[in-house]
Protein backbone atom coordinates (compact mmCIF):
# COMPACT_ATOMS: atom_id res chain seq x y z
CA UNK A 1 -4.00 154.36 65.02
CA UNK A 2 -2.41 150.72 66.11
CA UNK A 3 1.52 150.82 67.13
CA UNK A 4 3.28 147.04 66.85
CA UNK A 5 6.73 146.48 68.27
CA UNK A 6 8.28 143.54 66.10
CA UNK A 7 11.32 142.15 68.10
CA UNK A 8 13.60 139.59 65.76
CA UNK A 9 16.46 138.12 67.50
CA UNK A 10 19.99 137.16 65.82
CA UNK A 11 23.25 135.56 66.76
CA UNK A 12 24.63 138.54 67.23
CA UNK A 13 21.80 140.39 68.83
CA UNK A 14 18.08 141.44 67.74
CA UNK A 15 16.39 143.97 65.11
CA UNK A 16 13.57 146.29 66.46
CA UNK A 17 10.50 147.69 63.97
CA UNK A 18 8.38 149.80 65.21
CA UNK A 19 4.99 149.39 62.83
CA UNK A 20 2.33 152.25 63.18
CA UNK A 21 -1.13 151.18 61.16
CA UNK A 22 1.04 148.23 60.06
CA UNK A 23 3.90 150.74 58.08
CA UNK A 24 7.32 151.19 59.00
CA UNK A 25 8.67 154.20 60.86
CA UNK A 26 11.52 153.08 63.02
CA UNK A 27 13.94 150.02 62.52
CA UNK A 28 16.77 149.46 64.78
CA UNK A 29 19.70 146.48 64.09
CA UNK A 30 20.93 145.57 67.67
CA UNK A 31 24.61 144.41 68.06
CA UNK A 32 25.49 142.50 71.35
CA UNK A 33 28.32 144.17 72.67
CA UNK A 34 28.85 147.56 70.71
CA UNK A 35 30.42 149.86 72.71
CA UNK A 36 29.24 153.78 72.87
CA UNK A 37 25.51 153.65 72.86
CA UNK A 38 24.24 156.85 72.95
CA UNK A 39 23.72 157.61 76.72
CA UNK A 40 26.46 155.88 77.89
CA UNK A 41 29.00 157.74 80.22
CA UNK A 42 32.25 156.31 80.76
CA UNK A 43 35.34 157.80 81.70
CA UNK A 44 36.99 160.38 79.72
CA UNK A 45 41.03 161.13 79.30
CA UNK A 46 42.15 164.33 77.53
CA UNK A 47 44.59 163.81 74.91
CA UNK A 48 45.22 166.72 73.19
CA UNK A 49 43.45 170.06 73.43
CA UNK A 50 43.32 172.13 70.03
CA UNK A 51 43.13 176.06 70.91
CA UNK A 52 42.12 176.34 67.03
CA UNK A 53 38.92 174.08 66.72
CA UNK A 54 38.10 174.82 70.80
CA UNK A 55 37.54 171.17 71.61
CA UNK A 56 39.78 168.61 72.75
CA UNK A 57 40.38 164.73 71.78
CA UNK A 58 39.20 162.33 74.33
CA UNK A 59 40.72 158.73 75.25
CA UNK A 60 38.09 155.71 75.31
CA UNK A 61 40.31 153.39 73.57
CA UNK A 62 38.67 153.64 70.59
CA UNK A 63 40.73 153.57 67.43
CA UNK A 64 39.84 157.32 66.79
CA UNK A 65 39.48 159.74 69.53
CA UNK A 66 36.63 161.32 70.85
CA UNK A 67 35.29 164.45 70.11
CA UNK A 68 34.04 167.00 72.83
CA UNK A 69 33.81 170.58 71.93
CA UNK A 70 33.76 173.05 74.32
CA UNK A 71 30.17 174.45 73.96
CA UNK A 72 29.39 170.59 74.73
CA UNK A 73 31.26 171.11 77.94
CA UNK A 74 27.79 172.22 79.71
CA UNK A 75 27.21 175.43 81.80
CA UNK A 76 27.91 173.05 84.71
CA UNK A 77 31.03 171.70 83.94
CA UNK A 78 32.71 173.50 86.90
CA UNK A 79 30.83 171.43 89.01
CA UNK A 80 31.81 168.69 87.33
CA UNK A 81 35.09 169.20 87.09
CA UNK A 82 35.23 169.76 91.11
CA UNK A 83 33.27 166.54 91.93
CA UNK A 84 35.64 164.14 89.85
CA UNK A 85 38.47 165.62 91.48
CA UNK A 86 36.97 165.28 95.57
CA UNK A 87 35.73 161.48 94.38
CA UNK A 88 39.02 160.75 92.93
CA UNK A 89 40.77 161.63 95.82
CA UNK A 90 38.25 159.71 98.73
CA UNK A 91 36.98 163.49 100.01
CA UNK A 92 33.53 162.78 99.06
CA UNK A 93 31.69 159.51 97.91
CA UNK A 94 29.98 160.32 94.99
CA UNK A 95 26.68 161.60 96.69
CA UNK A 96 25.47 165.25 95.41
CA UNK A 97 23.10 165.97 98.08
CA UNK A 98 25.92 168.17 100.29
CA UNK A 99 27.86 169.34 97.47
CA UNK A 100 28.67 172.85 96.68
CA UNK A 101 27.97 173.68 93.07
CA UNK A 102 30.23 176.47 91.61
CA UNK A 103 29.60 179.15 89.23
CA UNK A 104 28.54 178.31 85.74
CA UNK A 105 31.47 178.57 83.17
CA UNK A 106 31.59 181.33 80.60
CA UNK A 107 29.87 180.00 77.20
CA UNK A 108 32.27 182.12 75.59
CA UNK A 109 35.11 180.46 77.26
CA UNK A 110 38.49 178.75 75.71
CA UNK A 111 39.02 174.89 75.96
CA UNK A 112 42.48 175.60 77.60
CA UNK A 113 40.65 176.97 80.54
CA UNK A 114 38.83 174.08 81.21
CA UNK A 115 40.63 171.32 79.98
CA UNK A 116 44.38 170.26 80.56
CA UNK A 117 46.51 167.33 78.75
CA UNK A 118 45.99 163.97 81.08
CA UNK A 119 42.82 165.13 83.04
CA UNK A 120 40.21 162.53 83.66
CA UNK A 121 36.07 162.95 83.66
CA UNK A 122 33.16 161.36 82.92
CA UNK A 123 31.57 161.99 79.49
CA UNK A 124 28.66 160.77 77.86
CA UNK A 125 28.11 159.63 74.50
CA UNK A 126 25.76 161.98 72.35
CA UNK A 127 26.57 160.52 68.42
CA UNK A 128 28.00 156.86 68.21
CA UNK A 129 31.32 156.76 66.17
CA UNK A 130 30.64 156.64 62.19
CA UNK A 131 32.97 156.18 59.22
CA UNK A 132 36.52 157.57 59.90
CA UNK A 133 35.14 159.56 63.06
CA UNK A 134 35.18 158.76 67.06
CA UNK A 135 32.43 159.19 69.33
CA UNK A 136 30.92 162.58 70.11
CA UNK A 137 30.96 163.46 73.68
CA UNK A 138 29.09 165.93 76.16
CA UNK A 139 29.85 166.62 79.32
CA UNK A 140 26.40 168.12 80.27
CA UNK A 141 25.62 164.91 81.81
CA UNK A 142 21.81 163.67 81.79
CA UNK A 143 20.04 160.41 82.87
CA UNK A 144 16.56 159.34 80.81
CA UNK A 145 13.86 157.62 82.54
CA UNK A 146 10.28 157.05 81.28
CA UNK A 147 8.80 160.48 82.77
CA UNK A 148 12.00 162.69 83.64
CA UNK A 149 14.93 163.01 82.93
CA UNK A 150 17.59 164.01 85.21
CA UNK A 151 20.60 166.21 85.14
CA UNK A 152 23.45 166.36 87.98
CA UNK A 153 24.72 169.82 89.07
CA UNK A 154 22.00 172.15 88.41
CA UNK A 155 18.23 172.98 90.24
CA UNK A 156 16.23 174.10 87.83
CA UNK A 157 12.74 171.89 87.27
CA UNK A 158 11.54 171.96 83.40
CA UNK A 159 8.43 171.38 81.94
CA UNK A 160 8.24 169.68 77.92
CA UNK A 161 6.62 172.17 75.83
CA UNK A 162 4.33 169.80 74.14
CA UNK A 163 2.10 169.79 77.83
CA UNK A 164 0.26 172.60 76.49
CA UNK A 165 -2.33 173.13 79.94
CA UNK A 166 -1.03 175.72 82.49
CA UNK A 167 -2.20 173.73 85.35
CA UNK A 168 -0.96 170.80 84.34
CA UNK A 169 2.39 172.03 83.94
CA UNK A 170 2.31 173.99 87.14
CA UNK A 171 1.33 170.74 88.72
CA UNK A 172 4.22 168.76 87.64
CA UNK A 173 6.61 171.55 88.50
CA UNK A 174 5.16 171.57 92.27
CA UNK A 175 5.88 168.27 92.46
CA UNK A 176 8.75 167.31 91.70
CA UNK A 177 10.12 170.76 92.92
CA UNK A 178 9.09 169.43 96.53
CA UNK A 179 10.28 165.69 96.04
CA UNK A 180 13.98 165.86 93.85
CA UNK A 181 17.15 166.12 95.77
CA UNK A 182 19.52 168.94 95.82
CA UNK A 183 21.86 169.24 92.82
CA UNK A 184 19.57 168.07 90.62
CA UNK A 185 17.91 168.89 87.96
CA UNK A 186 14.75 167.48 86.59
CA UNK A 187 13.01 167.83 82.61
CA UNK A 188 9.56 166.68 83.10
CA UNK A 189 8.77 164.41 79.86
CA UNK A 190 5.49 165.07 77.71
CA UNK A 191 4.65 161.10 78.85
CA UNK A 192 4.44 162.33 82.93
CA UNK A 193 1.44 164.34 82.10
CA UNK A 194 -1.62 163.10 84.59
CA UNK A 195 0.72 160.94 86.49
CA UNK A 196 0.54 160.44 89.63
CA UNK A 197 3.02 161.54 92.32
CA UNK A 198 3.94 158.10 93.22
CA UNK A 199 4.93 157.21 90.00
CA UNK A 200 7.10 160.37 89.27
CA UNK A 201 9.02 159.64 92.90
CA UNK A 202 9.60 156.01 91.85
CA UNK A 203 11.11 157.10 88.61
CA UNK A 204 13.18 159.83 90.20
CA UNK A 205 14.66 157.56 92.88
CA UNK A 206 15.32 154.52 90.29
CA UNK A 207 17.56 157.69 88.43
CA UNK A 208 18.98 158.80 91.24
CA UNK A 209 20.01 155.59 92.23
CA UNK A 210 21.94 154.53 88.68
CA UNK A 211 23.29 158.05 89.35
CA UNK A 212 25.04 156.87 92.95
CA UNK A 213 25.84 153.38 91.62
CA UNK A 214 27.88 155.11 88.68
CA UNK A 215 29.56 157.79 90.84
CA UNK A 216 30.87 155.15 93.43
CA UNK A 217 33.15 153.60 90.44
CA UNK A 218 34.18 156.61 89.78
CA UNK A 219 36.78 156.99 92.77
CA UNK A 220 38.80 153.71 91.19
CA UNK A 221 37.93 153.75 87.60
CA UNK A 222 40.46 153.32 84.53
CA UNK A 223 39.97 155.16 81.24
CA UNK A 224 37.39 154.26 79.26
CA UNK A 225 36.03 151.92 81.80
CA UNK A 226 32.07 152.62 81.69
CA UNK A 227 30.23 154.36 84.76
CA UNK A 228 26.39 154.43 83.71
CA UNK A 229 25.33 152.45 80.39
CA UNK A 230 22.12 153.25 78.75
CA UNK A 231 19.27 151.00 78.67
CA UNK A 232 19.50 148.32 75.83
CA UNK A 233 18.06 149.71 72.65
CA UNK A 234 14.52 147.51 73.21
CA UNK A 235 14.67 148.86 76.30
CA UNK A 236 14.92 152.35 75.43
CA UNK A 237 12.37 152.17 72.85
CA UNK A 238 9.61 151.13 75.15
CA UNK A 239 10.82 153.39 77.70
CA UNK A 240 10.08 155.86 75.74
CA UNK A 241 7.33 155.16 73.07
CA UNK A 242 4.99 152.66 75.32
CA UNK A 243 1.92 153.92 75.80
CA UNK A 244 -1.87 152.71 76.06
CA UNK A 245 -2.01 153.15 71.81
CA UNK A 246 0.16 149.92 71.37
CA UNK A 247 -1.58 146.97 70.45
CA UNK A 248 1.24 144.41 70.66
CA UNK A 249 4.59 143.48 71.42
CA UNK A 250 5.91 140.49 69.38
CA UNK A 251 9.41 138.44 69.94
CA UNK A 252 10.04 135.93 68.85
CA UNK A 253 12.74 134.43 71.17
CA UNK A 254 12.21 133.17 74.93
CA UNK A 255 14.79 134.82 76.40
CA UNK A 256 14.10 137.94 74.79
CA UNK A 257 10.47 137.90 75.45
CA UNK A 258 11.02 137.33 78.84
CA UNK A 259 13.59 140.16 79.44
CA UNK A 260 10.82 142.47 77.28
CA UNK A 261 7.72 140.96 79.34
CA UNK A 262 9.40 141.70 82.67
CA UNK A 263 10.45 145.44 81.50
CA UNK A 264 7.30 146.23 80.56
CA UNK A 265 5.96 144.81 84.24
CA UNK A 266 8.63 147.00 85.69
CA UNK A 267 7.51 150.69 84.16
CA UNK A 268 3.68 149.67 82.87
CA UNK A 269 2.15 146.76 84.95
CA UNK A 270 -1.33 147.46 83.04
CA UNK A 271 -0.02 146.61 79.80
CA UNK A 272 2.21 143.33 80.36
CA UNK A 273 -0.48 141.35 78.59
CA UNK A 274 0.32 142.87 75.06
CA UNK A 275 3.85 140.98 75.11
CA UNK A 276 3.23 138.10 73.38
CA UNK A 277 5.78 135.48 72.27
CA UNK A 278 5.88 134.41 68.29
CA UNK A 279 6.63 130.66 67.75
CA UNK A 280 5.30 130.68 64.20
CA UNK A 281 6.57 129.19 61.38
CA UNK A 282 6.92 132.12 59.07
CA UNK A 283 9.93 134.26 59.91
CA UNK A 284 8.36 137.03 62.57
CA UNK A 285 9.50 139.85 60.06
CA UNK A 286 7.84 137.98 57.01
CA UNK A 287 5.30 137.30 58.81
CA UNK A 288 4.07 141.12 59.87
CA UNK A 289 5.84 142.18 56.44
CA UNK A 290 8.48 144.33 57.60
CA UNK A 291 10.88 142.43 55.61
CA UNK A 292 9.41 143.55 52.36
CA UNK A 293 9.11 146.86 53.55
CA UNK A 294 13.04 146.95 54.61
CA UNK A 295 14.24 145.89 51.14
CA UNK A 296 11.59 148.19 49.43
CA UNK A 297 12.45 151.49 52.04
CA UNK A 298 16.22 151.51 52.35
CA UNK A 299 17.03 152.09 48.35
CA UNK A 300 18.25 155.15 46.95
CA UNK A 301 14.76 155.25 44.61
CA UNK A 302 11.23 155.20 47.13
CA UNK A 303 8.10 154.78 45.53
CA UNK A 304 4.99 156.95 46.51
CA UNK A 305 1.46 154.70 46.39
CA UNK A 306 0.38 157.77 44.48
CA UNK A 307 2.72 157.47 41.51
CA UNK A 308 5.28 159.81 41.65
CA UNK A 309 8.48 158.61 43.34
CA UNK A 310 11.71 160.44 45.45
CA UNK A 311 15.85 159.71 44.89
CA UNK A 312 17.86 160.18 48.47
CA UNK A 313 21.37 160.46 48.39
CA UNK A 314 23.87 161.00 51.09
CA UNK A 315 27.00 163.07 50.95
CA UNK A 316 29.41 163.92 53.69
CA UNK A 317 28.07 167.11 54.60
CA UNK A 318 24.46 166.68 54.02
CA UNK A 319 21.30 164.65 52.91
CA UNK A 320 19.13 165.07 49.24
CA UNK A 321 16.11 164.04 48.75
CA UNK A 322 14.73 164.78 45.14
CA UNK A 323 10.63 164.70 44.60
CA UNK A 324 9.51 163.66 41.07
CA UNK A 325 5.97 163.21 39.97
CA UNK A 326 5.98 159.98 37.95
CA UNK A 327 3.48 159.05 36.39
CA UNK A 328 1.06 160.72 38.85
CA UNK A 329 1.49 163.98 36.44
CA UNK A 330 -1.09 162.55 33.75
CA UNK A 331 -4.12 162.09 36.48
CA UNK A 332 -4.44 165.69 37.74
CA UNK A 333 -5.95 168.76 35.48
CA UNK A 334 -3.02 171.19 35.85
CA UNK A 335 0.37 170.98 36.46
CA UNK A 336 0.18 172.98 39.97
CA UNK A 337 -2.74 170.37 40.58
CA UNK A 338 -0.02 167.85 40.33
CA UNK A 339 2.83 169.22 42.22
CA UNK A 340 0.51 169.80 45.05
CA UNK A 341 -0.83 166.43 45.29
CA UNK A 342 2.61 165.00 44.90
CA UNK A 343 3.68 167.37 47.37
CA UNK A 344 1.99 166.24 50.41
CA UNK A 345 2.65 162.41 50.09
CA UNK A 346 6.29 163.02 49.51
CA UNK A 347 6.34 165.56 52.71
CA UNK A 348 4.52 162.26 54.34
CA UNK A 349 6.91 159.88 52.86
CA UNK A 350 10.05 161.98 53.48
CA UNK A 351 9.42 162.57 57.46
CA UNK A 352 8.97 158.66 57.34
CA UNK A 353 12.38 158.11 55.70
CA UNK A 354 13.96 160.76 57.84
CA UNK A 355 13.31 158.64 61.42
CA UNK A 356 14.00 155.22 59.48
CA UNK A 357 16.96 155.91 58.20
CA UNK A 358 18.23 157.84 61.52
CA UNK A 359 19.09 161.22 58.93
CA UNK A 360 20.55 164.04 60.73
CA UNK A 361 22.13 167.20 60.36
CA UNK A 362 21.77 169.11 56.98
CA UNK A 363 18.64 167.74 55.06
CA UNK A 364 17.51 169.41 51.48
CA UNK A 365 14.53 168.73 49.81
CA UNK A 366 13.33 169.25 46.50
CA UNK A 367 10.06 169.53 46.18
CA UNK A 368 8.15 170.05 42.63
CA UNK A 369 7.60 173.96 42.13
CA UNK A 370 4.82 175.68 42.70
CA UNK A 371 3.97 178.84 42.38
CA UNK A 372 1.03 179.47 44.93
CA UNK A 373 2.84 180.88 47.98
CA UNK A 374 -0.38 179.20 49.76
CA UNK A 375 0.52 176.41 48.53
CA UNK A 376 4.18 176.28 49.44
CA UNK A 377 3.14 177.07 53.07
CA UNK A 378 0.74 174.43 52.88
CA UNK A 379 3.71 171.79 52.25
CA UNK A 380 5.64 173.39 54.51
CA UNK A 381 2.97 172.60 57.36
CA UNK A 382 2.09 169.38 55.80
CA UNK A 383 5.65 168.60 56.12
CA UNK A 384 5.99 169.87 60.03
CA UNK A 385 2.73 167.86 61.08
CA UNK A 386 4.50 164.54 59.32
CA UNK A 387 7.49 165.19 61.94
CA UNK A 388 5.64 166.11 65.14
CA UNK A 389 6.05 162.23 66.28
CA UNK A 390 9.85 162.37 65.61
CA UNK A 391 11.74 162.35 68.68
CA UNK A 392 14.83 164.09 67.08
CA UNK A 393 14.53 168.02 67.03
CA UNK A 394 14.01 169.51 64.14
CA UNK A 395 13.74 173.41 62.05
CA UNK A 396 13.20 174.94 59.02
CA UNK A 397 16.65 176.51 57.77
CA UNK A 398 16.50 180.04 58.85
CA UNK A 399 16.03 178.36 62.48
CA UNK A 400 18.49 176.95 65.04
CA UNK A 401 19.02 173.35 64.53
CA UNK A 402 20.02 170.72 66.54
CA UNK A 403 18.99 166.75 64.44
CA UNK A 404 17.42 167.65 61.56
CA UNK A 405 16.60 170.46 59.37
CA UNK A 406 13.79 171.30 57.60
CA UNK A 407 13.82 173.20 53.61
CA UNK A 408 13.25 176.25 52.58
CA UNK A 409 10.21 175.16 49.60
């Protein structure tokens, strides 16, 4: 399986694709400039508190408020709350090391006990402002890098599920248990697995030291004014994807490619030679035919190679996505022949569509009957092993959800 990055860039910034066996399954538009990347943590002034929804509105200068609820608050956000106070007022300088954590707040708990009209704190962006809505906020603040990720006030050391070897996992645990700093927190990405010590401990201290550069404008900072900004979204993307099963990395702008070359030197020095700049004269996204692929994925109608064919529509509250047969339904001998077969390249098709188009929340799919219960279970897998490279969480309906939500069949 080959993995391209295509990097585009345009006046007002660049467009990522991310091309696996030379088909689309991520595109990204970059703006220059946008404000609230998800990551970001700038900071925060209440503006109103509402007792009824437990959340409160949050200044960022934004035309609409931010959101934060108060489960989004974090366990932590005592601690929180306590350390933007003592930096605010000069009695500490932003270093966790000697800080006393306090008690974790009651999930239960009331907004008004945490939150008062006018307070200030840091907040980070979880979902980037959309249609007639602000930002989403969190306050259960955590830094990414490309093997942990880090999170202030707490001391627990996690390991990602999908390392699946015991001593592996216990390995990575007794490590960074006996190298991270006090007060923090560490999630142990599925990426760190058979890395090295020295690696880990470089990646820790490059966290920890965003952490401390953010923290000391805390003491002086103005509302809204950002303390830590998230990598840029190339940036991110490599961070998190790169790995020895990419074959390239094309841009086609100098700058660009230089800023991308020098990244990838930074976090995976063995693979710097598979940034290559594009001075052809075929646009770069004509050229590796993501173009044609962008006007021919992004339409309401999406064709399966097999014949049959699926409508997606959005609504407010949720996302449809409608499985028809086509003309497939005059190859196969029967029609549960039919559905099946249909079936399983729309589950394919549909987990594509799902990480290009970014769908969250409430998704409902209609797949052709069947009456095998077999069968339904085998579209049910088919469709779970078509998401298990999607970085966004995901469940079947009678399961907690956090991105995206798999149907009942």
């Amino acid at each position: 399986m080959s993995n391209e990055l295509i990097i585009s860039a345009t006046q007002d910034g660049c467009r990522i694709a991310l091309l696996r066996d030379k088909t689309l399954v991520e595109f990204h538009n970059e703006e220059e400039g946008s404000k609230f990347v998800v990551g970001d943590i700038y900071l925060g002034t209440v503006k109103k508190v509402v007792q009824g929804l437990n959340a409160a509105f949050i200044e960022l200068n934004y035309d609409k408020d931010a959101f934060l609820h108060y489960l989004d608050l974090g366990p932590q956000f005592g601690s929180l709350a306590k350390f933007t106070k003592l930096v605010r007022t000069k009695k500490i300088f932003g270093k966790l090391e000697k800080f006393t954590l306090e008690q974790d707040i009651d999930k239960h708990g009331k907004i008004g006990q945490q939150l008062t009209k006018g307070q200030v704190i840091p907040v980070q962006i979880v979902k980037e402002p959309i249609s007639t809505k602000g930002p989403r906020l969190s306050c259960e603040l955590s830094l990414a890098g490309r093997y942990l990720v880090m999170v202030p006030f707490s001391n627990s050391v996690s390991v990602s599920k999908k390392i699946t070897s015991s001593e592996e996992r216990k390995r990575l645990q007794r490590l960074i248990t006996s190298i991270k700093p006090a007060n923090f927190g560490v999630i142990i990405r599925t990426v760190a697995e058979g890395v090295e010590v020295a690696e880990l401990d470089k990646d820790l201290r490059n966290l920890v030291k965003t952490w401390d550069e953010g923290m000391a404008k805390l003491a002086d900072a103005q509302t809204a004014d950002k303390l830590i900004g998230e990598l840029n979204k190339t940036s991110s993307i490599l961070r998190d994807l790169l790995n020895e099963s990419f074959d390239s990395i094309q841009v086609d702008d100098k700058k660009l490619y230089d800023e991308v070359k020098a990244y990838v030197r930074n976090i995976s020095p063995d693979l710097e030679g598979i940034v290559k700049y594009y001075n052809g004269r075929v646009k770069i996204f004509e050229n590796f035919g993501v173009e044609k692929q962008i006007k021919s994925a992004f339409g309401t109608t999406v064709s399966l190679k097999g014949g049959g064919y699926l409508i997606i529509e959005h609504t407010e509250a949720l996302h449809v996505v409608d499985v028809n047969s086509g003309n497939k339904s005059n190859r196969e001998d029967s029609q549960e022949n039919t559905a099946i077969s249909v079936n399983v390249e729309a589950a394919k098709e549909i987990a594509r569509q799902l990480r290009l188009r970014d769908m969250g929340g409430i998704v409902v799919i209609d797949f052709i009957d069947m009456r095998n219960p077999d069968h339904k279970r085998m579209i049910y897998q088919a469709m779970k092993d078509a998401m298990k490279d999607d970085k966004a969480a995901c469940s079947s309906a009678d399961e907690h959800c956090n991105e995206r939500t798999l149907p009942y069949l």
